[in-house]
PDB file of N, CA and C in Angstrom:
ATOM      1  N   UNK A   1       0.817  -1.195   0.000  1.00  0.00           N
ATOM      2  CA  UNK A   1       0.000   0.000   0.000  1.00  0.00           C
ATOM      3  C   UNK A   1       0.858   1.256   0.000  1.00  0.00           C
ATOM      4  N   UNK A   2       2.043   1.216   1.108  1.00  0.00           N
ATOM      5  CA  UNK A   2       2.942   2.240   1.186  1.00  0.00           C
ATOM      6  C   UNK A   2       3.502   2.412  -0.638  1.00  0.00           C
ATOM      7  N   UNK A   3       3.711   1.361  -1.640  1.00  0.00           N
ATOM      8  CA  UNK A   3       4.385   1.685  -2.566  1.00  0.00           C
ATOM      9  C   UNK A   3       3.937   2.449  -3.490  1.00  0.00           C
ATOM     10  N   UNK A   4       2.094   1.878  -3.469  1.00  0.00           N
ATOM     11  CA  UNK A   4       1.440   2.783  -4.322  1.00  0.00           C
ATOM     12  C   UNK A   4       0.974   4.040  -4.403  1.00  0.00           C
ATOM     13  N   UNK A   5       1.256   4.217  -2.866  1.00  0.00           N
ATOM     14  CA  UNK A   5       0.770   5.910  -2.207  1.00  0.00           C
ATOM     15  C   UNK A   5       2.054   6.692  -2.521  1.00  0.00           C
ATOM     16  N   UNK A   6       3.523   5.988  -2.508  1.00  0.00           N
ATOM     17  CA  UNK A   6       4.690   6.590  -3.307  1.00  0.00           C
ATOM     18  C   UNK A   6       4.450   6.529  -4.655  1.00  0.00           C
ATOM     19  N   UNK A   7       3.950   6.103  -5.419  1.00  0.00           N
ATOM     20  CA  UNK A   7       3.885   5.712  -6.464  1.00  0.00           C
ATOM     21  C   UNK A   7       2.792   6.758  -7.427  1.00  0.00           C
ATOM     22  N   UNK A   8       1.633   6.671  -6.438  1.00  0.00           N
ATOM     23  CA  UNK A   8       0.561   7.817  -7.072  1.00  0.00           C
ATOM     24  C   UNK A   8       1.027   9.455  -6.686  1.00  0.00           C
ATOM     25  N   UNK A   9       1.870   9.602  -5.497  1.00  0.00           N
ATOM     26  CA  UNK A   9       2.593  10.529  -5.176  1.00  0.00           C
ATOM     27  C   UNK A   9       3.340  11.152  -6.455  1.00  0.00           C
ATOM     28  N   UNK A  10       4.058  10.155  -6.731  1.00  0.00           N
ATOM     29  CA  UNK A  10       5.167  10.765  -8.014  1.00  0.00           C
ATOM     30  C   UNK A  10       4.449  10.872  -8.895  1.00  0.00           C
ATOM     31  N   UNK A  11       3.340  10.187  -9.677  1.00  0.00           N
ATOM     32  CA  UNK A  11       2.888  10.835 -10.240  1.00  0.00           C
ATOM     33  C   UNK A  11       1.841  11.892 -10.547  1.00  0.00           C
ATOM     34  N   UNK A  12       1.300  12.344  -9.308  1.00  0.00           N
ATOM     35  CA  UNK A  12       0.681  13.625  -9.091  1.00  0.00           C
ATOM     36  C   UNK A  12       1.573  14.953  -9.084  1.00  0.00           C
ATOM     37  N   UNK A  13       3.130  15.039  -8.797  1.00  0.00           N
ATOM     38  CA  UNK A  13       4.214  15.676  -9.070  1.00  0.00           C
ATOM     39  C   UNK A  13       4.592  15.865 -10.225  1.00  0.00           C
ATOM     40  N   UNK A  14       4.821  15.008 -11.061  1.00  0.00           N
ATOM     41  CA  UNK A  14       4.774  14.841 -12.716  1.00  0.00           C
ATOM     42  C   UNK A  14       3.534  15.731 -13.125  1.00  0.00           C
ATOM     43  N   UNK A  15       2.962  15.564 -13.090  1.00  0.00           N
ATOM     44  CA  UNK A  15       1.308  16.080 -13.349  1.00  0.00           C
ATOM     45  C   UNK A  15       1.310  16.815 -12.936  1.00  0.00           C
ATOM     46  N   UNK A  16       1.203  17.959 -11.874  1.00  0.00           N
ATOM     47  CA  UNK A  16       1.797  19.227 -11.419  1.00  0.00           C
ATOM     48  C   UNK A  16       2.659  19.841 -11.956  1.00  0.00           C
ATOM     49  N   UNK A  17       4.105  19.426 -12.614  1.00  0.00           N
ATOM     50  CA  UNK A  17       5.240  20.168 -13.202  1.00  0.00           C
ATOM     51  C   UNK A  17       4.547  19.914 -14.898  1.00  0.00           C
ATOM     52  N   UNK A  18       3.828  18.980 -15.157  1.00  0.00           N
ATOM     53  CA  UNK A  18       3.317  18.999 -16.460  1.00  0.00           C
ATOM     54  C   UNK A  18       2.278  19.851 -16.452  1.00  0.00           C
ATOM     55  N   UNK A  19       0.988  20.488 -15.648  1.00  0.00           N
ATOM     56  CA  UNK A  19       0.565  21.337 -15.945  1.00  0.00           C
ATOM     57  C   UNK A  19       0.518  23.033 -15.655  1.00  0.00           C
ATOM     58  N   UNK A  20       1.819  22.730 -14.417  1.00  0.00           N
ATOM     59  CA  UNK A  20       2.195  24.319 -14.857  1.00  0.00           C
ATOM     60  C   UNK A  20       3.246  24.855 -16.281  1.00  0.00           C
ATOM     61  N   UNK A  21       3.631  23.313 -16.704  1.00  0.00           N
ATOM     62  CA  UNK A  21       4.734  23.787 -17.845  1.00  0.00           C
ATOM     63  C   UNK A  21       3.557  24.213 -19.108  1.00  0.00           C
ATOM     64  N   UNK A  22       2.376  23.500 -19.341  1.00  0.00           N
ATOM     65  CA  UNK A  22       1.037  23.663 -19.731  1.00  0.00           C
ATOM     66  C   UNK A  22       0.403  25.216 -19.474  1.00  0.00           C
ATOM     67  N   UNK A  23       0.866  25.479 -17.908  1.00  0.00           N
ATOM     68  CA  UNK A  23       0.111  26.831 -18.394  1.00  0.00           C
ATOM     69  C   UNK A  23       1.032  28.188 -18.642  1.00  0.00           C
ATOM     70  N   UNK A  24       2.334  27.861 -18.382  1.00  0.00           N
ATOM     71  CA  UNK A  24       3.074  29.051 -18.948  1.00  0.00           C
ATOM     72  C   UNK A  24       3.041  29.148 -19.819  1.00  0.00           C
ATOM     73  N   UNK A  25       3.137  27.656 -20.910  1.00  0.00           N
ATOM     74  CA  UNK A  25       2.820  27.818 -22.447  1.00  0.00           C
ATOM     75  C   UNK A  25       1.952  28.587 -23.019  1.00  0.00           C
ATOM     76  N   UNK A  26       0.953  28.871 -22.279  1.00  0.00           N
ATOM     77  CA  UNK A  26      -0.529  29.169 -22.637  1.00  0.00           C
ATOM     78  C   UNK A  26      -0.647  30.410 -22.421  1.00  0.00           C
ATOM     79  N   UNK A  27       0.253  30.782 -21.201  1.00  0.00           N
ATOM     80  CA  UNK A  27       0.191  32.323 -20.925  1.00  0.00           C
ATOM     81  C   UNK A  27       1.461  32.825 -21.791  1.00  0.00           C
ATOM     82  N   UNK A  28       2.461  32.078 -22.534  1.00  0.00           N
ATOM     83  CA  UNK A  28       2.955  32.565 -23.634  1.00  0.00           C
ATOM     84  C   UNK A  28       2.328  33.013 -25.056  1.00  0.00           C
ATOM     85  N   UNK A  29       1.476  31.654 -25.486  1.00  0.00           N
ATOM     86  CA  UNK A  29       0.426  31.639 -26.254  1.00  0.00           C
ATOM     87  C   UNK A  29      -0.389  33.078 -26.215  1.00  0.00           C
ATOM     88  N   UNK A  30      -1.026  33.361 -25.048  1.00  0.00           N
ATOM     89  CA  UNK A  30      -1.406  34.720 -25.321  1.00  0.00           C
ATOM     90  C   UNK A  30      -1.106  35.850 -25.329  1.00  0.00           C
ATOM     91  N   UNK A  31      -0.072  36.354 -24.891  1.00  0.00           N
ATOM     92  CA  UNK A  31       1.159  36.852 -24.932  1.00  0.00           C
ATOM     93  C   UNK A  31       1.355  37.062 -26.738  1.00  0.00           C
ATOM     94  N   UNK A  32       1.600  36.280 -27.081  1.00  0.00           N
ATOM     95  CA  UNK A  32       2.096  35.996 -28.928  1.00  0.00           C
ATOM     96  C   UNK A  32       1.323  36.671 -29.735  1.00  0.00           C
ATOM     97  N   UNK A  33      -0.217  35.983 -29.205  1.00  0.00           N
ATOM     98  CA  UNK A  33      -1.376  36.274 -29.654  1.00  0.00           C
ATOM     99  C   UNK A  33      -1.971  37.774 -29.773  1.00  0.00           C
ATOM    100  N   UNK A  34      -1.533  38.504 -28.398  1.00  0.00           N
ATOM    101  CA  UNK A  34      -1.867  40.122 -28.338  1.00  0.00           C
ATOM    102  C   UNK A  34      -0.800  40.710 -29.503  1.00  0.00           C
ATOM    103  N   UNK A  35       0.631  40.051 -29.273  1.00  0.00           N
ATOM    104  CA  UNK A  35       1.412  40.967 -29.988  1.00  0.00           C
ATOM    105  C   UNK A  35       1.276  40.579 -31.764  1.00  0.00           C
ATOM    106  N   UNK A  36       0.571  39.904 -32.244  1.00  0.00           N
ATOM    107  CA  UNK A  36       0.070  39.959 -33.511  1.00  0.00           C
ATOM    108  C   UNK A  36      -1.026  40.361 -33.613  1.00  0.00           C
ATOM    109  N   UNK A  37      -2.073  40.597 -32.489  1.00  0.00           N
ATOM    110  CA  UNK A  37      -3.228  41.284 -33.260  1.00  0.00           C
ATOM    111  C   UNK A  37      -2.767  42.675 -33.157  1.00  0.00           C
ATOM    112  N   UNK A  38      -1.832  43.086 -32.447  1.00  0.00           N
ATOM    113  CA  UNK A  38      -1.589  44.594 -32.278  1.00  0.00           C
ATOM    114  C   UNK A  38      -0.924  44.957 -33.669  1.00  0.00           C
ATOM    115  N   UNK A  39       0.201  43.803 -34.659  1.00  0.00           N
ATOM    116  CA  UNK A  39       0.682  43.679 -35.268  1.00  0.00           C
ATOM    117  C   UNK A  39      -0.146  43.692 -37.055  1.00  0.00           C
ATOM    118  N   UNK A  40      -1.331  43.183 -36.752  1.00  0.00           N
ATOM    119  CA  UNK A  40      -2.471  42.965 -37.419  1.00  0.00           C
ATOM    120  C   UNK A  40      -3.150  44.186 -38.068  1.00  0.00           C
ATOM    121  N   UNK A  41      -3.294  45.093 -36.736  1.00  0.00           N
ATOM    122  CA  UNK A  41      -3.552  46.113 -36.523  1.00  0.00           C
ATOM    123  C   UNK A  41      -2.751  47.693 -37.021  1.00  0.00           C
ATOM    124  N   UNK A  42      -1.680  47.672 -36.694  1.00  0.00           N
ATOM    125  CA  UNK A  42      -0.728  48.458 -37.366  1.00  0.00           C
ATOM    126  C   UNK A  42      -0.568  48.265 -38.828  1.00  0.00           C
ATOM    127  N   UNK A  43      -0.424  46.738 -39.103  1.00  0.00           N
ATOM    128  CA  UNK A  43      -0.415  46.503 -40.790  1.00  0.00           C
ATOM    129  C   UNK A  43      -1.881  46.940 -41.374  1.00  0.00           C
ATOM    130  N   UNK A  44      -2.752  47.014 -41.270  1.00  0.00           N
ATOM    131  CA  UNK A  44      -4.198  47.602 -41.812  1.00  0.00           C
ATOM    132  C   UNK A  44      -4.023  48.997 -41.833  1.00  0.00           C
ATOM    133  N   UNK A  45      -3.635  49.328 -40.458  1.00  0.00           N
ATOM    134  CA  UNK A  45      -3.650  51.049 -40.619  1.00  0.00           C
ATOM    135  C   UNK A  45      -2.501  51.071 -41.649  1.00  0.00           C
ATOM    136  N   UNK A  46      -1.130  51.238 -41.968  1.00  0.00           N
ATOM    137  CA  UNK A  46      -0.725  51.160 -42.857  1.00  0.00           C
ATOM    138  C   UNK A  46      -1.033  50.954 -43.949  1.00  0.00           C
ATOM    139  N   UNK A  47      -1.567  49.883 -44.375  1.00  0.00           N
ATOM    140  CA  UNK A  47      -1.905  49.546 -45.739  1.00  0.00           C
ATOM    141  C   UNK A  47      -3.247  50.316 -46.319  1.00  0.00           C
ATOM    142  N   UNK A  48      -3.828  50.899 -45.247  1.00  0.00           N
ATOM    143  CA  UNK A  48      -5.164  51.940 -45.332  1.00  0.00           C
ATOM    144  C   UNK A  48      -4.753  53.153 -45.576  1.00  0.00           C
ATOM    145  N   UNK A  49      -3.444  53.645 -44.920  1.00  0.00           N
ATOM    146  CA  UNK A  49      -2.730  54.906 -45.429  1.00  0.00           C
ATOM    147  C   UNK A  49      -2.481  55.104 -46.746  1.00  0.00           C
ATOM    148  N   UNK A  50      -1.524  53.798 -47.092  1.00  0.00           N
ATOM    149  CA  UNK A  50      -0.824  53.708 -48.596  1.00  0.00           C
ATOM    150  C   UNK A  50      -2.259  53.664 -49.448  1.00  0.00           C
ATOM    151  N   UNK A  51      -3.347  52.871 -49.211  1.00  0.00           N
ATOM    152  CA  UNK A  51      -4.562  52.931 -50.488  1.00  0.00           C
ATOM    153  C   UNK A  51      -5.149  54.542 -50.408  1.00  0.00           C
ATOM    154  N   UNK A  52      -4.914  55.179 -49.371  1.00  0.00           N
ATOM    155  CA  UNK A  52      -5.889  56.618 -49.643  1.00  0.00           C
ATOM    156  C   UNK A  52      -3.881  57.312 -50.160  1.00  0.00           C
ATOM    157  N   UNK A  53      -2.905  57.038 -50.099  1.00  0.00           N
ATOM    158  CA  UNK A  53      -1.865  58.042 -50.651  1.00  0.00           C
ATOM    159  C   UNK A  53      -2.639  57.418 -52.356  1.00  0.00           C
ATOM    160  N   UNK A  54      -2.443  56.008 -52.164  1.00  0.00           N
ATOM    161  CA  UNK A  54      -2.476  55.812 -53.960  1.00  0.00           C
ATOM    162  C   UNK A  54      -3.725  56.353 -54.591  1.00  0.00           C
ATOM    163  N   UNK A  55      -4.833  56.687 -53.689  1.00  0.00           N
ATOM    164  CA  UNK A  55      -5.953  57.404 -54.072  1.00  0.00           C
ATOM    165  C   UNK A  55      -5.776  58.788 -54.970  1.00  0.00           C
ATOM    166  N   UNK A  56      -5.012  59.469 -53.638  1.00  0.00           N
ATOM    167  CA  UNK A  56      -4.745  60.838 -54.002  1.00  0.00           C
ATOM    168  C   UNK A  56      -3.822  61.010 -55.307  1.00  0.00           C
ATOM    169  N   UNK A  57      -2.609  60.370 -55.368  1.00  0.00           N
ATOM    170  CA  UNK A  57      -1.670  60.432 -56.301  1.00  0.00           C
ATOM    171  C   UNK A  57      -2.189  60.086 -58.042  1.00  0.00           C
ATOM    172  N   UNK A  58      -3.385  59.134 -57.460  1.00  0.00           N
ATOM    173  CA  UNK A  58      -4.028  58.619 -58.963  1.00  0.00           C
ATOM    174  C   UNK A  58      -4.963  60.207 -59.224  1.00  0.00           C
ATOM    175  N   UNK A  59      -5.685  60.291 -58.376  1.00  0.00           N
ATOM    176  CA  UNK A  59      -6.253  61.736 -58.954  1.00  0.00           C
ATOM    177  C   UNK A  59      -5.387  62.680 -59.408  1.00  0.00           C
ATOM    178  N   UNK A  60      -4.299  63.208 -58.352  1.00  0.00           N
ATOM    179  CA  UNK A  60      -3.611  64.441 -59.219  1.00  0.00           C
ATOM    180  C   UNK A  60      -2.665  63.851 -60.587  1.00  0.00           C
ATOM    181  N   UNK A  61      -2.591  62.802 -60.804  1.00  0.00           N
ATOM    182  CA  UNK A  61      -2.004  62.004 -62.107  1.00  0.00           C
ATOM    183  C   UNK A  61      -2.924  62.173 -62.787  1.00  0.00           C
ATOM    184  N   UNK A  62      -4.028  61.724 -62.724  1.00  0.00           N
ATOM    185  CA  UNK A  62      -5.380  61.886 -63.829  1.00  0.00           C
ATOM    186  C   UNK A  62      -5.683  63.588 -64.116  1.00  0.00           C
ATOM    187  N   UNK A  63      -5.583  64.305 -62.961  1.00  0.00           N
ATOM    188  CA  UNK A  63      -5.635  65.984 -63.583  1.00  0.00           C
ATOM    189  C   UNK A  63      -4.604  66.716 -63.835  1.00  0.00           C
ATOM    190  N   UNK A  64      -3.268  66.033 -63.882  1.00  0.00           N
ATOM    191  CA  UNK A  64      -2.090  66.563 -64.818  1.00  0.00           C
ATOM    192  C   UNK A  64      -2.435  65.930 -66.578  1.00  0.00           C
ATOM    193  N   UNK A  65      -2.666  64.733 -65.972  1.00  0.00           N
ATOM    194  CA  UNK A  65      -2.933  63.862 -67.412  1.00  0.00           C
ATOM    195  C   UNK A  65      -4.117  65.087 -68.300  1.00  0.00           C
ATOM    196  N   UNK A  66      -5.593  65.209 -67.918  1.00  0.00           N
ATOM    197  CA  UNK A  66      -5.935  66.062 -68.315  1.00  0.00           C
ATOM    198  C   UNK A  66      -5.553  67.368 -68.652  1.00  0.00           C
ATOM    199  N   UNK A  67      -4.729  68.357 -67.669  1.00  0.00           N
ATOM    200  CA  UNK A  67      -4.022  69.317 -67.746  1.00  0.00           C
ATOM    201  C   UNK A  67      -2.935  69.287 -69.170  1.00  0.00           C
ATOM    202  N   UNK A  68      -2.275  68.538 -69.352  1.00  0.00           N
ATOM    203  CA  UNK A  68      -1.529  68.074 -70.177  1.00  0.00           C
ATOM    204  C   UNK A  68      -2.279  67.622 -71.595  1.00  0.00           C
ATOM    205  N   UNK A  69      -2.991  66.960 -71.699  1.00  0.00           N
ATOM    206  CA  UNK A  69      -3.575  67.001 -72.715  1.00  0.00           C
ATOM    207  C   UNK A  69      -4.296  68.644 -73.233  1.00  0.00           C
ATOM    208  N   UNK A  70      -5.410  69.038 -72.598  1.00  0.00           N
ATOM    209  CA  UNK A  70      -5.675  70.153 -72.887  1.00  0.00           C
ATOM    210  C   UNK A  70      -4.271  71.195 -73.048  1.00  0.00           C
ATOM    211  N   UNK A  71      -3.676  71.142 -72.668  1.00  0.00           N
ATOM    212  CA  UNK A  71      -2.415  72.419 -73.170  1.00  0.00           C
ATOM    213  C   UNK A  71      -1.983  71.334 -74.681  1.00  0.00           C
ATOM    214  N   UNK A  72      -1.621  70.601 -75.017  1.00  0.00           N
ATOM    215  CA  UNK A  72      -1.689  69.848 -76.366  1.00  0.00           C
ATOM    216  C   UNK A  72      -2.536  70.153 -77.338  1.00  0.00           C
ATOM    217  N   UNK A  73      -4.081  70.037 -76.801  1.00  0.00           N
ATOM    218  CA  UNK A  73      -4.582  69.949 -78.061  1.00  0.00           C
ATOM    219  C   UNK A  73      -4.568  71.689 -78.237  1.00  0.00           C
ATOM    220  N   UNK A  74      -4.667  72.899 -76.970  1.00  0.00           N
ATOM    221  CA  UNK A  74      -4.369  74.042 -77.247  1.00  0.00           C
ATOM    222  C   UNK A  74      -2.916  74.233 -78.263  1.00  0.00           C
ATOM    223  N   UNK A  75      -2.288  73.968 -78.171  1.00  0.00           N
ATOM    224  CA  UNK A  75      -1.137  74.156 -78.842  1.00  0.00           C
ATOM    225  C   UNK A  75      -1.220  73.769 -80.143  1.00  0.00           C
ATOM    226  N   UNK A  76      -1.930  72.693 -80.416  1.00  0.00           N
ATOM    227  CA  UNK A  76      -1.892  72.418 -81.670  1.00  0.00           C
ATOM    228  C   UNK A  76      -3.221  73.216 -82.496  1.00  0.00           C
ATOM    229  N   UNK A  77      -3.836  73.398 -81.540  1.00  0.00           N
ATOM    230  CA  UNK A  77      -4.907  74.356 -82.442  1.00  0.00           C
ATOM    231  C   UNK A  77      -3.980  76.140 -82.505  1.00  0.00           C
ATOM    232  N   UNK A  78      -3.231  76.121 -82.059  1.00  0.00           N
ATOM    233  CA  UNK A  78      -2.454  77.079 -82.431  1.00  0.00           C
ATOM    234  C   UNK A  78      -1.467  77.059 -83.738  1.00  0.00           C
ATOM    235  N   UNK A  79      -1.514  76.203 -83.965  1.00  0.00           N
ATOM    236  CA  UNK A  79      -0.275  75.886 -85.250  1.00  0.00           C
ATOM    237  C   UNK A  79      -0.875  75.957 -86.298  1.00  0.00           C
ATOM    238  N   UNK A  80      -0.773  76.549 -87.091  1.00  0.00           N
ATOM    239  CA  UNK A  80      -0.980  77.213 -88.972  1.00  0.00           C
ATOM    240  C   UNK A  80      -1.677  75.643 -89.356  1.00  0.00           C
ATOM    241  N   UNK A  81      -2.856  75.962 -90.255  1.00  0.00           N
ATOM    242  CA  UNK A  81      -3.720  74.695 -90.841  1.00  0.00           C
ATOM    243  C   UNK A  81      -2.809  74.015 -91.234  1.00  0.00           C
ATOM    244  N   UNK A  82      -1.732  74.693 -92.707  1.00  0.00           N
ATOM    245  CA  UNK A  82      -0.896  73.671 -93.188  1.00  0.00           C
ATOM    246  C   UNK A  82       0.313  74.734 -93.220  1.00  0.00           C
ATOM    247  N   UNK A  83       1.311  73.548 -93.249  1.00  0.00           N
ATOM    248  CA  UNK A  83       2.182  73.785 -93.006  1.00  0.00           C
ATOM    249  C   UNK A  83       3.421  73.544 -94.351  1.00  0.00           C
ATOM    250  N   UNK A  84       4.184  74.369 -95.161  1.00  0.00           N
ATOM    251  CA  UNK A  84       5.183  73.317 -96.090  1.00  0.00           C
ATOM    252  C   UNK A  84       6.236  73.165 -95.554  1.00  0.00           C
ATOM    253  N   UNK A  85       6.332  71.638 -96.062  1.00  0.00           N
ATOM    254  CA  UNK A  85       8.090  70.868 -95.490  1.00  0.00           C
ATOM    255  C   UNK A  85       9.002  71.466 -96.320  1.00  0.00           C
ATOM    256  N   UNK A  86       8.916  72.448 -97.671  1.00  0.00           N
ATOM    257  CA  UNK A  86       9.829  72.665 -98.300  1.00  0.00           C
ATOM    258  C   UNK A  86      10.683  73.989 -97.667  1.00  0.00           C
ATOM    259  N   UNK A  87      12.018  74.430 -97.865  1.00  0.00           N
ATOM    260  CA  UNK A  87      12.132  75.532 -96.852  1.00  0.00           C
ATOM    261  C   UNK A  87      11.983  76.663 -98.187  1.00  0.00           C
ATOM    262  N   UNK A  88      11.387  77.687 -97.585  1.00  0.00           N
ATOM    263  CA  UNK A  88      11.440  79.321 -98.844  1.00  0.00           C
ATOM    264  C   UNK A  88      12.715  79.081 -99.657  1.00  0.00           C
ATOM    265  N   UNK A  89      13.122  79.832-100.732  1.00  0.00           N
ATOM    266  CA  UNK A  89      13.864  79.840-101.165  1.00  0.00           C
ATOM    267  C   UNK A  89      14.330  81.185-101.477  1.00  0.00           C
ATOM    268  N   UNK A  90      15.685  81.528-101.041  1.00  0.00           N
ATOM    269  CA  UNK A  90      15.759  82.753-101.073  1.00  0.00           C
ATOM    270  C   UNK A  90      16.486  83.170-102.727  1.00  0.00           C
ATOM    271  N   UNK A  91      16.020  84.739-103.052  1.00  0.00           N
ATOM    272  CA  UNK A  91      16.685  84.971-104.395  1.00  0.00           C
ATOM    273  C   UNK A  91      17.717  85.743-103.461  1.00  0.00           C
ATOM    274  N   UNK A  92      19.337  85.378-104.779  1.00  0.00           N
ATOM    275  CA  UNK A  92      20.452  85.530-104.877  1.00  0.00           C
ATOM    276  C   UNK A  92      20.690  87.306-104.932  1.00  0.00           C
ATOM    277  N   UNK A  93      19.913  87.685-105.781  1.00  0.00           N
ATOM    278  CA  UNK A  93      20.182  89.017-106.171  1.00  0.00           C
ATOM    279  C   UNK A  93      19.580  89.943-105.425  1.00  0.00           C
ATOM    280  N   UNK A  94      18.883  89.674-104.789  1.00  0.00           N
ATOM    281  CA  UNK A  94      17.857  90.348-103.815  1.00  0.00           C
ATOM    282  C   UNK A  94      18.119  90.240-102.255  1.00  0.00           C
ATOM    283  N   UNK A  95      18.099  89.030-101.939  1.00  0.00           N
ATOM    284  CA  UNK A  95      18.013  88.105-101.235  1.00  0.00           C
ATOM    285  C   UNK A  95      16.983  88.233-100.421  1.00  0.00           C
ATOM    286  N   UNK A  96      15.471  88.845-101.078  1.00  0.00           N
ATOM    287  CA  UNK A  96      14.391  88.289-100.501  1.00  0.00           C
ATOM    288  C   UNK A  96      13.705  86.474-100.575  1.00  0.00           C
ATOM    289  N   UNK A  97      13.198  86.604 -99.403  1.00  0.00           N
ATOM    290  CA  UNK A  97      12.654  85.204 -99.800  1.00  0.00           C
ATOM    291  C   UNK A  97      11.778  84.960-100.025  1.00  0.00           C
ATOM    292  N   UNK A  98      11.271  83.975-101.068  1.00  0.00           N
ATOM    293  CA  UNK A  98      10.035  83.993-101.750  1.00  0.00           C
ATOM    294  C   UNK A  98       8.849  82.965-100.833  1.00  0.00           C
TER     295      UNK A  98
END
């Protein structure tokens, strides 16, 4: 009787050092757990920053793009209907050009 009362002894000790090693794990576990949702958390706000920068940057790209075009097609409605590729030719004796 004495052997088994040593016997269930040791292993209620075992079982004790096995479930506090059980719950530090666990209070590591959550521990881990806070510092990735906090982690979770910072990456969203971030990545919520960068989609409203790429917001903004696409708009003022799209109203340079416009800006830019309109000064184009202004410019070209500025330029003579037609135009000749040949250059004047100037007279020798004069040297007006015709």
């Amino acid at each position: 009787m004495t052997n088994k009362l040593t016997t269930d002894a040791q292993a209620i000790v075992i079982l004790q050092k096995t479930l506090n090693d059980l719950q530090l794990q666990l209070t590591s576990s959550h521990k881990r757990i806070l510092e990735l949702t906090k982690d979770k958390t910072t990456a969203k706000e971030e990545i919520e920053k960068e989609r409203q920068l790429l917001v903004e940057l696409q708009t003022k790209y799209n109203n340079k793009q416009v800006e830019t075009t309109d000064a184009i097609e202004d410019q070209i409605e500025d330029w003579p209907d037609l135009l000749d590729s040949r250059p004047e030719k100037r007279f020798k004796s004069t040297g007006e050009w015709s």
